[in-house]
Each structure stands twice: as structure tokens, then as C-alpha cells.
Protein backbone atom coordinates (compact mmCIF):
# COMPACT_ATOMS: atom_id res chain seq x y z
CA UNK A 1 102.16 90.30 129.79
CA UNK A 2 102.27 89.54 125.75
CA UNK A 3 103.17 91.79 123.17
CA UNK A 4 100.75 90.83 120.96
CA UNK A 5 101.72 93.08 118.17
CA UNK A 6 105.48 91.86 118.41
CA UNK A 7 103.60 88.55 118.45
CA UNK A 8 101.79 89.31 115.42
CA UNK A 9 105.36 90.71 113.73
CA UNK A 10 106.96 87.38 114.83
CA UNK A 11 103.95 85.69 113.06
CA UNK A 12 105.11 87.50 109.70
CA UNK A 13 108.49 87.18 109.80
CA UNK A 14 108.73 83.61 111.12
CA UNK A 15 105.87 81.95 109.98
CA UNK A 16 104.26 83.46 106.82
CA UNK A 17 107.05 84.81 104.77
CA UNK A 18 109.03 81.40 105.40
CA UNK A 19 106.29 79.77 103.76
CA UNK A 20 106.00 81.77 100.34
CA UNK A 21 103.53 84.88 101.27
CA UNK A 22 105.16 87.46 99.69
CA UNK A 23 102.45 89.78 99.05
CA UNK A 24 102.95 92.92 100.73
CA UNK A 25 99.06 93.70 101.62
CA UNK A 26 98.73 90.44 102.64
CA UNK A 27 101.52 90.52 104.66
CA UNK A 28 100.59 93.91 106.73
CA UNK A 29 96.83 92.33 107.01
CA UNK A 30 97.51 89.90 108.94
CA UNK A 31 100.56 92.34 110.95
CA UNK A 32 97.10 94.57 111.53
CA UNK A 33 94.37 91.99 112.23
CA UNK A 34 94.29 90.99 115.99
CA UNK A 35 94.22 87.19 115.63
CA UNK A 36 94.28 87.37 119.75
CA UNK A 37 90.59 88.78 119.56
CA UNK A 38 89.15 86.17 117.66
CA UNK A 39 90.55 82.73 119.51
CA UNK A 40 88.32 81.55 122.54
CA UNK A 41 88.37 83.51 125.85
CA UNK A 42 91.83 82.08 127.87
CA UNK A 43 93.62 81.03 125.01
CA UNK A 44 94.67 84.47 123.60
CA UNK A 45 98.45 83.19 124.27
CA UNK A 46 98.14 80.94 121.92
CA UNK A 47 96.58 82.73 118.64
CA UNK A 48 100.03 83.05 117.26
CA UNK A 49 101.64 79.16 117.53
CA UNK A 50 101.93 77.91 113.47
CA UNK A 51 98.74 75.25 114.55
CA UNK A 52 95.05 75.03 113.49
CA UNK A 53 93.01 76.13 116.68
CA UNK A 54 89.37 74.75 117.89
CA UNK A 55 87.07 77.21 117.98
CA UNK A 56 84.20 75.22 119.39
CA UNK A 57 80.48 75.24 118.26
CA UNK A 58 77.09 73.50 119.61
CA UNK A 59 74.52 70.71 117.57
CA UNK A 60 77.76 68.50 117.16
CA UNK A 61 79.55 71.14 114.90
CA UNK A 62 82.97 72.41 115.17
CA UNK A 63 84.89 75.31 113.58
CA UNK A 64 88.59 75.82 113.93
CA UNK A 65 90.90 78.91 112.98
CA UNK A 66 93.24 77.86 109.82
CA UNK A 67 97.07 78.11 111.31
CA UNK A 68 98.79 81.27 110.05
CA UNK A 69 100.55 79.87 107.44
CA UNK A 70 97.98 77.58 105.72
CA UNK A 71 95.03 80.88 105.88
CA UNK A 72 97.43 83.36 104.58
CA UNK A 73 98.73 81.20 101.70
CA UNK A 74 94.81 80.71 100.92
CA UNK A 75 94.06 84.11 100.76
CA UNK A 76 97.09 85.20 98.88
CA UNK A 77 96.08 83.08 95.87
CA UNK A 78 92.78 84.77 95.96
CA UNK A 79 94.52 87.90 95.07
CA UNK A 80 91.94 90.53 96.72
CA UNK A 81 92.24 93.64 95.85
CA UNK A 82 90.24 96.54 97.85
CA UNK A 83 86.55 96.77 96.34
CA UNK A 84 86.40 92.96 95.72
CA UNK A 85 82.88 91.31 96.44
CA UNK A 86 84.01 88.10 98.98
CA UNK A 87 82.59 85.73 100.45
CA UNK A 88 83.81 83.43 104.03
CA UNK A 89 82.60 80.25 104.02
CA UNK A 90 82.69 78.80 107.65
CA UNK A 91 83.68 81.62 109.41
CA UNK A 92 83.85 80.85 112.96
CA UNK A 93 84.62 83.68 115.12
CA UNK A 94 85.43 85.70 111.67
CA UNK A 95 89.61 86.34 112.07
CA UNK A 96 89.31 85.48 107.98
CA UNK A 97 86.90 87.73 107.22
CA UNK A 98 88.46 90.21 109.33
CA UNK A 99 91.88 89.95 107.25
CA UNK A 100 89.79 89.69 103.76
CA UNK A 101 88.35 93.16 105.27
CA UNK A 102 91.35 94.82 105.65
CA UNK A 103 92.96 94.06 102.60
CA UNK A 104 90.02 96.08 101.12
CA UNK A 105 87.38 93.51 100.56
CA UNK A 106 83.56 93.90 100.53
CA UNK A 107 82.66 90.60 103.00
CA UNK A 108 80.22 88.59 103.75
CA UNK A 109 80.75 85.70 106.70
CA UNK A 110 78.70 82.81 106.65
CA UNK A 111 78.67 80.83 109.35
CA UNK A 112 76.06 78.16 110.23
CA UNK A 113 76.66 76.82 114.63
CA UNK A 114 74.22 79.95 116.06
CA UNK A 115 76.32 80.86 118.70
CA UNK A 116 79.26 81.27 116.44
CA UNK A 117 77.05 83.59 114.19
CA UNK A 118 76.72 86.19 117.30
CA UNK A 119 80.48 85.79 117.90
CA UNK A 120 81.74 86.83 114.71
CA UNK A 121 78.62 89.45 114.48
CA UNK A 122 80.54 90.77 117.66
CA UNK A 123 83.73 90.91 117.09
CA UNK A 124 83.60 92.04 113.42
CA UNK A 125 81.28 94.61 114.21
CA UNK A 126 80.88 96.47 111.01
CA UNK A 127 83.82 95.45 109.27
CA UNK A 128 82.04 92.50 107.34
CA UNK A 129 78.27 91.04 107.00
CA UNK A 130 77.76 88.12 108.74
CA UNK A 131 75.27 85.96 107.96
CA UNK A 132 73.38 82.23 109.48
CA UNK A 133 72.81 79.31 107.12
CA UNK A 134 73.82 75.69 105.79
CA UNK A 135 77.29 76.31 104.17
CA UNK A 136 77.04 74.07 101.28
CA UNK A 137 74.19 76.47 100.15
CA UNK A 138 76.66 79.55 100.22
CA UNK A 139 74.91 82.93 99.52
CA UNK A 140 73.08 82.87 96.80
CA UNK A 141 71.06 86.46 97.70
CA UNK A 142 74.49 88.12 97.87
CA UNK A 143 76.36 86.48 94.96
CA UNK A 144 78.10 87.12 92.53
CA UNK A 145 81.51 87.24 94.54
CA UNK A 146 84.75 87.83 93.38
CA UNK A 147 86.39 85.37 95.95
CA UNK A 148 85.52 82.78 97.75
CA UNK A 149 87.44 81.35 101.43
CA UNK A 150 86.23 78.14 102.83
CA UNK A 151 87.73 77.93 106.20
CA UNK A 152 88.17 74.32 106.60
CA UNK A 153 88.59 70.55 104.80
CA UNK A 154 86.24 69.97 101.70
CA UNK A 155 86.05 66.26 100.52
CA UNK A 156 83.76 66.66 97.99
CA UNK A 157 83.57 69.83 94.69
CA UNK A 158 82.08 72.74 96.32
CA UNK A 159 79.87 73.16 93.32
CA UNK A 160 76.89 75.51 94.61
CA UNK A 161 79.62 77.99 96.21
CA UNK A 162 81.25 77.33 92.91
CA UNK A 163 78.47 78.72 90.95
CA UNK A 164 78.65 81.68 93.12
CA UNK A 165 81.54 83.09 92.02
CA UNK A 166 81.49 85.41 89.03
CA UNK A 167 82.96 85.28 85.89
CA UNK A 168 87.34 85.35 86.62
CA UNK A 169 86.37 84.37 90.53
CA UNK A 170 88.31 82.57 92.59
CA UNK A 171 87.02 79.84 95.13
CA UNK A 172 90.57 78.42 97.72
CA UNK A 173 89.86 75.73 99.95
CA UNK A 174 91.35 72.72 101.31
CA UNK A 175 89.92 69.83 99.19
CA UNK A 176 90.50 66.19 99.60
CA UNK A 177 90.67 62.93 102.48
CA UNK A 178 92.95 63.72 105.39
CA UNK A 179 96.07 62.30 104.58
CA UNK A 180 95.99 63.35 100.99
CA UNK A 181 94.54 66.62 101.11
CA UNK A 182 95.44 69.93 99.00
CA UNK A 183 95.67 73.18 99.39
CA UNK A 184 93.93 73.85 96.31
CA UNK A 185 92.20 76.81 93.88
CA UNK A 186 89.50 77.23 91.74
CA UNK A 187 89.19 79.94 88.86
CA UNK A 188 86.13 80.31 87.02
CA UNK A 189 85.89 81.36 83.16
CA UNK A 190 82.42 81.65 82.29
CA UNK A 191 80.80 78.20 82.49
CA UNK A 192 83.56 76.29 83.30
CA UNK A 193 86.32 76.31 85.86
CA UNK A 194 89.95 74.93 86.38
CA UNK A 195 91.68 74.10 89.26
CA UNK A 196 94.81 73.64 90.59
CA UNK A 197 97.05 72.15 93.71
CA UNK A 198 98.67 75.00 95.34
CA UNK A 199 100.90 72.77 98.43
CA UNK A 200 99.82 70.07 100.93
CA UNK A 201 97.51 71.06 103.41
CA UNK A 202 94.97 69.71 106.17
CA UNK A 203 91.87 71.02 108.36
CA UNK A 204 88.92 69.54 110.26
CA UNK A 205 86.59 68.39 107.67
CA UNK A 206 82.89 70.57 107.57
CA UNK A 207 80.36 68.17 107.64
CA UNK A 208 78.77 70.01 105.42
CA UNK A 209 81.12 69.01 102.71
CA UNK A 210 81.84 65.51 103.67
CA UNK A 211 81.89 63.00 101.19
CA UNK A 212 78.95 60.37 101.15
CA UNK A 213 79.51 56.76 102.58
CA UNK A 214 81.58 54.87 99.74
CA UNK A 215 82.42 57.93 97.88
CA UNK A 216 85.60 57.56 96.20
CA UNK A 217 87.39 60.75 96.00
């Protein structure tokens, strides 16, 4: 039998504060969160290996669960702080939303493959909102948020989750092509907004945010 919460310690130690997350709530979130409970049925000894997991979908979609490392880097630049409005873009099965919960965020988890709606509905029970439509489109009835996780590769300026965020927000995500993608956060100051690189990093791409034939990025 695993030890899942020495797995989840090893996780901390090993993975997480090796890799710069050095935030103490962020740190005991995901030492609290039960990443085992949100990976697909049989492969709960595998939530806690330092890779990106499939999640699965239906209508040709697929979601995956960030590795360790690359999530909690993500949501320690967002800097959430309990009472924070957030918002989790892609959500899958909702382990990020779960986290953003327990380090005192206010969430809502969008998610648009159906059958991972009820899924994270399920298994984040009240601990976040979760909620069905096209991702690019973000919330709009819920905004402004604070933060902003997208929980997978962007190729293209998520502009309409962008304008979602209120004034100081902060949108991370994983923008650019495969080989050449970033880690990479966006801070918003009234009507316009910076970025920045934060380290190298790569997840499936959302079709939803795929770049158009002959886009050059």
C-alpha cells in the first residue's frame, strides 16, 4: 500500500522546493491537497512522479494535470492570498482549483469536455464553482478576478481572459510553440498589461488557444 501523504511530503521536499517554491502556503497546499484523488481511476500511484499526466476528455479534447513542479511555480507567481477572486482556466478534474482553494482563494473552475465538468463538480464538491463553457471566452458573468490559472499550453495572447482580470490581476500560463515555450505571467495595470518569462516550460496545447494556420508567434 502507498503512503500517499509521505508521497505528497516527498513531492515537497524533492520536487517543488528544488525548483524555487519557497512560499510557505504554497508549499503546505499542495502537502494538503490529495493530488491522488484527482488523477484517473488506476493511476493513483502515479499522481506524484515530476511528469504532466493525461487526464482524458471526449469530442477530440484532452486535459492533462500540470507536473508538480511546473503548477506550483505557476501558482506561486500568482501570489494568492485567502479572499482572492480566481479563476481556473481548463480545469480538468480540478487538483488546481483545489490547491488555489486551499490557499484561501474564492474559485471558479472552468472547464469545457462535459464529462470532465461532472468530474471536477465531484471531486471538488464545494470547495470551488465549477462551471461548462468554451475557455477562450473565460467567465465573463463572474469576473473581475484577482488571478487567473490556465492549466495548459497557450500559443496565442489570452486576451478575453486577459480582460478579465481586475485592475493589479495576475493571469500565469504557459505561452508559446512547443519547443520554445515559457512559463510566463501577466500583470494588469489598468488598461494595459506587462508580462514577463518566469523559466522554460511545456504542456499539451488547448485547442482553444491554438494559433491559426501561418500564425507566426
Amino acid at each position: 500500500m502507498i503512503d500517499y501523504a509521505q508521497a505528497r511530503r516527498m513531492m515537497v521536499d524533492c520536487q517543488l522546493r528544488t525548483f524555487d517554491v519557497n512560499d510557505n502556503a504554497v508549499l503546505d497546499a499542495f502537502d494538503t491537497v490529495p493530488r491522488e484523488a484527482f488523477v484517473p481511476k488506476g493511476r493513483e500511484p502515479f499522481a506524484y512522479i515530476d511528469q504532466t499526466m493525461k487526464l482524458g476528455g471526449d469530442g477530440g479534447e484532452t486535459r492533462c494535470l500540470p507536473a508538480p513542479m511546473v503548477l506550483a511555480r505557476l501558482i506561486q507567481a500568482l501570489k494568492i492570498r485567502p479572499g482572492v477572486r480566481a479563476l481556473d482556466v481548463g480545469t480538468g478534474t480540478g487538483y488546481a482549483a483545489a490547491v488555489m482553494a486551499q490557499l484561501g482563494a474564492a474559485v471558479t473552475a472552468l472547464e469545457s469536455v462535459p464529462d470532465l465538468v461532472e468530474t471536477a463538480r465531484a471531486r471538488l464538491a464545494a470547495s470551488a464553482t465549477v462551471i461548462e463553457g468554451p475557455l477562450a471566452a473565460g467567465a465573463p458573468k463572474q469576473a473581475p478576478f484577482d488571478v487567473i490559472l490556465i492549466n495548459g499550453r497557450v500559443e496565442v495572447r489570452p486576451q478575453a481572459l486577459l480582460d478579465q482580470l481586475g485592475d493589479d490581476g495576475r493571469l500565469a500560463c504557459v505561452l508559446g510553440p512547443h519547443r520554445n515555450a515559457k512559463a510566463t505571467l501577466f500583470v494588469r495595470a489598468g488598461d494595459a498589461f506587462g508580462s514577463r518569462p518566469l523559466f522554460d516550460a511545456s504542456l499539451p496545447l488547448l485547442d482553444a488557444f491554438a494559433a491559426e494556420s501561418g500564425f507566426a508567434f
